[in-house]
Protein backbone atom coordinates (compact mmCIF):
# COMPACT_ATOMS: atom_id res chain seq x y z
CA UNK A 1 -9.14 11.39 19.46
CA UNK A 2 -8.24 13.83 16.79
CA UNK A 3 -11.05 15.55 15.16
CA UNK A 4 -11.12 16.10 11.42
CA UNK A 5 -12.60 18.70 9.50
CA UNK A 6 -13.53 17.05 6.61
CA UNK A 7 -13.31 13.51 5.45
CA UNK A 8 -9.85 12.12 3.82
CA UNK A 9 -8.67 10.94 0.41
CA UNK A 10 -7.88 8.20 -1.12
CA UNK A 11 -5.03 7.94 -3.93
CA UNK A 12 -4.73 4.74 -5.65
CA UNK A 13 -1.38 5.04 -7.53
CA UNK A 14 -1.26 2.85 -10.82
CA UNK A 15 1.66 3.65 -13.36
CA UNK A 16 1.55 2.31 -16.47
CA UNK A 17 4.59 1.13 -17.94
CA UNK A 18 5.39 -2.05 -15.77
CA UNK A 19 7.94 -4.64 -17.31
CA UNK A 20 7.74 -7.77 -14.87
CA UNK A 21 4.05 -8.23 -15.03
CA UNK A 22 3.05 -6.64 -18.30
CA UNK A 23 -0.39 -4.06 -17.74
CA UNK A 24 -0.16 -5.22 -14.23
CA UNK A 25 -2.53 -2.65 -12.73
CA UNK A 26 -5.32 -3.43 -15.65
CA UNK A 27 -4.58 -7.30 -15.93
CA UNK A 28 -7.21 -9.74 -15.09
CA UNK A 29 -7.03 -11.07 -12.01
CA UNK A 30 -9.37 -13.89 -11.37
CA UNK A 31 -12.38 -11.67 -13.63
CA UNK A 32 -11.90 -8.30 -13.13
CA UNK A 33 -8.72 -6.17 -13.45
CA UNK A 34 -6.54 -5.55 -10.61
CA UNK A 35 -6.91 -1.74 -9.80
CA UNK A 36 -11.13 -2.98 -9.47
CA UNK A 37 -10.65 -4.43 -6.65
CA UNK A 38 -9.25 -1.53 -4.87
CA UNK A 39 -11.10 0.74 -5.80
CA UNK A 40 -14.12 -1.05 -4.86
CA UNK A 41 -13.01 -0.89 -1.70
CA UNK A 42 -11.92 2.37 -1.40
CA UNK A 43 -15.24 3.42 -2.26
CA UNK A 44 -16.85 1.69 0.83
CA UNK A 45 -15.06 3.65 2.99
CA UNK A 46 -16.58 5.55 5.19
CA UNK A 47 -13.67 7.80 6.31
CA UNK A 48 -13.28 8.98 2.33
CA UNK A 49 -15.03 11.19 0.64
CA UNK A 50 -13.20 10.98 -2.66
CA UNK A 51 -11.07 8.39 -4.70
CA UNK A 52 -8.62 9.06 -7.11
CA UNK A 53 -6.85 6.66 -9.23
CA UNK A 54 -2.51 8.68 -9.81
CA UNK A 55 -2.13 7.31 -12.96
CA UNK A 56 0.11 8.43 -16.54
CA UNK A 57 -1.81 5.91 -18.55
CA UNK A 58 -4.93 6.79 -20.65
CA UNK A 59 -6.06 3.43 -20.46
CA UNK A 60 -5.40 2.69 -16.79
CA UNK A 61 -7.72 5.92 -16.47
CA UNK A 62 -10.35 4.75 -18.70
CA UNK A 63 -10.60 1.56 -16.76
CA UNK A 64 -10.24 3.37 -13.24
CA UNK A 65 -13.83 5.52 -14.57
CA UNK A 66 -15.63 2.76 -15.28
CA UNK A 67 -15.22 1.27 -11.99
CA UNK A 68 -16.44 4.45 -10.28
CA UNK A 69 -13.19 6.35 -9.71
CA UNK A 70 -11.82 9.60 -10.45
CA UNK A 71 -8.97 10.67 -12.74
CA UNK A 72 -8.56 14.25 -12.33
CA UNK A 73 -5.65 14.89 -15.00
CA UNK A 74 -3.24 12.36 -15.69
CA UNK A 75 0.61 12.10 -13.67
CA UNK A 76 3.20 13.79 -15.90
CA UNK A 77 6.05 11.99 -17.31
CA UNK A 78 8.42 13.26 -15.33
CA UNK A 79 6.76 11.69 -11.88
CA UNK A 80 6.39 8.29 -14.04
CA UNK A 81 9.60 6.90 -14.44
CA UNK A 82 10.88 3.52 -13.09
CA UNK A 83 13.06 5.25 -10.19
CA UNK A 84 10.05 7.87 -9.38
CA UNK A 85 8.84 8.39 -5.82
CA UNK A 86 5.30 7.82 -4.60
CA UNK A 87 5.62 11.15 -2.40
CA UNK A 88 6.51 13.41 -5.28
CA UNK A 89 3.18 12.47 -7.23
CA UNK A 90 0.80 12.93 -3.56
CA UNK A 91 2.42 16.05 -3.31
CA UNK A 92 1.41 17.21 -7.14
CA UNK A 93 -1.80 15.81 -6.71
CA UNK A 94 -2.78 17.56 -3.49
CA UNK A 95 -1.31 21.07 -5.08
CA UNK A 96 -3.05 20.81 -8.54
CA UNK A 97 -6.04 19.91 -6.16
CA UNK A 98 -5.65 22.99 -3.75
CA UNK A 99 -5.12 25.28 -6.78
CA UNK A 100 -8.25 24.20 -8.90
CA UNK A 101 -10.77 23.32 -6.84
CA UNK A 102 -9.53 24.65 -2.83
CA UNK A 103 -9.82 20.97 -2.01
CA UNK A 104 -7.31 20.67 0.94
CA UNK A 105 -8.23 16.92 2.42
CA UNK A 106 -7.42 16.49 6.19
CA UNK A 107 -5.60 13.29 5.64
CA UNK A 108 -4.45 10.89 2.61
CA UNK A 109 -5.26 7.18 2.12
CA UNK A 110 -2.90 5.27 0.08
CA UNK A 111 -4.37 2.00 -1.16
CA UNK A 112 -1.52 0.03 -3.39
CA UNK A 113 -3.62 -1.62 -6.24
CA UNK A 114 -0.64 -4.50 -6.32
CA UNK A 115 -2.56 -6.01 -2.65
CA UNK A 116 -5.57 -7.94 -3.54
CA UNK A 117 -5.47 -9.92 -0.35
CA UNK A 118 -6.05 -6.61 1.67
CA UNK A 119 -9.60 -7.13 3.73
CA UNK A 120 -11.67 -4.01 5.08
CA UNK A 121 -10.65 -5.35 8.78
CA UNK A 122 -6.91 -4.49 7.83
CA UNK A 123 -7.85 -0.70 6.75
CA UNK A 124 -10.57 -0.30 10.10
CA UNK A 125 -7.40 -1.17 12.41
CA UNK A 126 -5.62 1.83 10.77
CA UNK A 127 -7.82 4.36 11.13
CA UNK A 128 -8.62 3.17 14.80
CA UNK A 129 -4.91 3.47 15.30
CA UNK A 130 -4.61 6.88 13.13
CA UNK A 131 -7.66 8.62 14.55
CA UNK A 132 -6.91 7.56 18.29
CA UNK A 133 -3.05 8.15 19.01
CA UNK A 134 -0.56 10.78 17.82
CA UNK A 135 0.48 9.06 15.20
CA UNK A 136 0.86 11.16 11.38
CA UNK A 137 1.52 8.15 9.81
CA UNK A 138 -0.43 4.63 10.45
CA UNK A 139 0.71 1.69 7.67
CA UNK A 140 0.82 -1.80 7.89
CA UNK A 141 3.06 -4.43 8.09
CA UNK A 142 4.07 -8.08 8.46
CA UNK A 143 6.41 -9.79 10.20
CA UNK A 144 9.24 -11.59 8.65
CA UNK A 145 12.40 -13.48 9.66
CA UNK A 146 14.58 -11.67 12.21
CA UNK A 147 17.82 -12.56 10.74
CA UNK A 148 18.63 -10.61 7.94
CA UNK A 149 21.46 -11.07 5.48
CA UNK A 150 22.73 -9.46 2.24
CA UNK A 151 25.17 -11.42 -0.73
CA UNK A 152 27.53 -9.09 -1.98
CA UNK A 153 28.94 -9.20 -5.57
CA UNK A 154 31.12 -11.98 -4.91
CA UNK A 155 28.55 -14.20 -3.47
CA UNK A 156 29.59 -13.30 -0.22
CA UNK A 157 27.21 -13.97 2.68
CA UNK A 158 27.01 -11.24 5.08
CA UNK A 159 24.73 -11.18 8.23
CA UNK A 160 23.34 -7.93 9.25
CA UNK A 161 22.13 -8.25 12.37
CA UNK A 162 23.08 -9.75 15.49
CA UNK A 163 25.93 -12.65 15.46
CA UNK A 164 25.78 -16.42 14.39
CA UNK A 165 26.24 -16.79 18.19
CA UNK A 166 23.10 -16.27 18.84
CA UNK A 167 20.20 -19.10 19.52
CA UNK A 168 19.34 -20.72 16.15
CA UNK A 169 15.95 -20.59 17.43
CA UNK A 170 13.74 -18.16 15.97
CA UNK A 171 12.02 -17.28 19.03
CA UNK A 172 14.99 -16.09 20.69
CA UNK A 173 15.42 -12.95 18.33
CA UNK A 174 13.76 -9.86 18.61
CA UNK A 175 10.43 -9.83 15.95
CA UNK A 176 11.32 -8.22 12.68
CA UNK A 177 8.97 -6.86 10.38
CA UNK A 178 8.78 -5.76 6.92
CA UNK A 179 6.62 -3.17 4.67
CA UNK A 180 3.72 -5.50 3.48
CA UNK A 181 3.50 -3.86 -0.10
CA UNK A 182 1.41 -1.77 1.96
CA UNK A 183 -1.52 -2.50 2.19
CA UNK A 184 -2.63 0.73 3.82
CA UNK A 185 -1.24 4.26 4.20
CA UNK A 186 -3.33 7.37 6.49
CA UNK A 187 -1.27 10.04 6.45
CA UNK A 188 -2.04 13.82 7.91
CA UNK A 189 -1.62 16.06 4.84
CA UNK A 190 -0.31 18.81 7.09
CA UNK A 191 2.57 16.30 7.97
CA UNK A 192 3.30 15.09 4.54
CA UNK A 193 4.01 18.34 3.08
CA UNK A 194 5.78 19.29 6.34
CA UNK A 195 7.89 16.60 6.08
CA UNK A 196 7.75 15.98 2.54
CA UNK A 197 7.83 11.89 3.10
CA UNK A 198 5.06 9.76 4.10
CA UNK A 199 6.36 7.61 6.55
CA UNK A 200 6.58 10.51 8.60
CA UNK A 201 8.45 11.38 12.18
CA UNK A 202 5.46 9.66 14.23
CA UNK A 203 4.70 6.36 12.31
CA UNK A 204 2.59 3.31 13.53
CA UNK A 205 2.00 -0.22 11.89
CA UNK A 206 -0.58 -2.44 12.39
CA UNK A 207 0.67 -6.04 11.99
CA UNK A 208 -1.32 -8.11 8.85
CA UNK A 209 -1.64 -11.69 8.24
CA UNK A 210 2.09 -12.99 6.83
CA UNK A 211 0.16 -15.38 4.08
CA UNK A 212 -1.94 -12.66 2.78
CA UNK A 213 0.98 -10.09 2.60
CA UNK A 214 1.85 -10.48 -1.23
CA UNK A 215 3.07 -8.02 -3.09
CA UNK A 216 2.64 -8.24 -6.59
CA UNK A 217 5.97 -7.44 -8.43
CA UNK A 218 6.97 -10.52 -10.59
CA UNK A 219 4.80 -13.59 -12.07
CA UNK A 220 5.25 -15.78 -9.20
CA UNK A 221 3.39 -13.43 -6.86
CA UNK A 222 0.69 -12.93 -9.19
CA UNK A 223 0.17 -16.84 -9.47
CA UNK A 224 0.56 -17.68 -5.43
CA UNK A 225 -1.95 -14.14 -5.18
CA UNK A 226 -4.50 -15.83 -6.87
CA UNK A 227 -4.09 -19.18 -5.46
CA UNK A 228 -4.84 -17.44 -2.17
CA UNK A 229 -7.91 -15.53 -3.21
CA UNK A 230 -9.47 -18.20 -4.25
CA UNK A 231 -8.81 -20.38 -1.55
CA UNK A 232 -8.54 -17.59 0.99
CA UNK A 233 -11.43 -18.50 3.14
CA UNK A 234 -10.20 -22.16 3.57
CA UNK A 235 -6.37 -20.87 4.28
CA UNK A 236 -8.19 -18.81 7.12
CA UNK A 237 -10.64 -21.63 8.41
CA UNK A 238 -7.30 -24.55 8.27
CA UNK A 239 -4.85 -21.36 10.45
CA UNK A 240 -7.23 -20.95 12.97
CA UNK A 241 -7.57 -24.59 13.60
CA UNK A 242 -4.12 -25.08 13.82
């Protein structure tokens, strides 16, 4: 079991500016805006000690306070564009953090704000996982169909894995699995600015629920998302007894 100085951050990234689901991070979602509900349950956790909303928008801060986060400084324009990487913000957060206040945290949390159907039980099976094993990197993932193909720009079907040959059956392929939006991230900080990624050399996934895996990127996810909030306990109660 690893032993930790201190406890671990959370960063909650949120960048304004999105274009499929306009305000995404601040929209309502079901009676509270998105970004509440994770911090809400960022701040429950017991291996934190501080959450921070990453955000370039003044009002995606304002609302981020109110709910009982911080907001530090804002992300500069530069690490908010459409094509900018997640990594390049930790990394300015965790030096602007070192140089004004000597706050080095032992490891990061990453908790996406676009996964409202993440439950406590999926972040407790990460830190298990990150805490007990040799892993630098525990995230979480679901699993999704194992063949895999791509259309090209003439509409061209191309299979990349395996061979038509194979069994049609499903259960004949080797499980595949996807990045579930993520739900979760724990990453050593010593390893992410090693490494300067955060799926780092020694990664493990815990496996999530498929049906509670959304990712909210376009209208359509938004809309099945809340359809399975609300009737998430049900969905839950009708699996099991299948």
């Amino acid at each position: 079991m690893k032993k930790f100085t201190q406890k671990g951050l959370v960063i909650i990234p949120a960048r304004g500016g999105s274009k499929r689901i306009k305000n995404k991070n601040i929209k309502n979602f079901l009676g509270d805006p998105l970004i509440a509900y994770t911090i809400k349950q960022a701040k429950q956790l017991k291996m934190a000690d501080r959450v921070i909303v990453d955000t370039d928008s003044p009002q995606i801060a304002k609302v981020a306070r109110r709910y009982g986060a911080e907001v530090p400084f804002l992300r500069p324009a530069n690490l908010a564009q459409d094509n900018s990487l997640v990594i390049n913000s930790v990394i300015y957060i965790l030096q602007r953090l070192k140089k004004e206040e000597n706050y080095i945290p032992d490891y990061i949390i990453i908790l996406q704000t676009t996964s409202p159907l993440r439950e406590m039980k999926d972040i407790e099976s990460c830190w298990k996982l990150f805490k007990d094993t040799d892993a630098t990197t525990v995230l979480t993932v679901c699993e999704t169909h194992p063949r895999s193909y791509r259309l090209t720009r003439e509409n061209n079907l191309i299979l990349l894995n395996g061979s038509e040959k194979y069994s049609t059956n499903v259960q004949a392929w080797n499980k595949r699995y996807i990045l579930n939006g993520c739900f979760v991230y724990f990453v050593e900080t010593a390893a992410l600015l090693r490494e300067k990624v955060i799926i780092t050399r020694k990664t493990k996934a815990v496996v999530c629920d498929k049906w509670r895996s959304v990712d909210l990127d376009n209208p359509e996810d938004w809309v099945i998302a809340e359809l399975l909030y609300r009737e998430r306990k049900s969905v839950t109660k009708k699996i099991k007894s299948i």
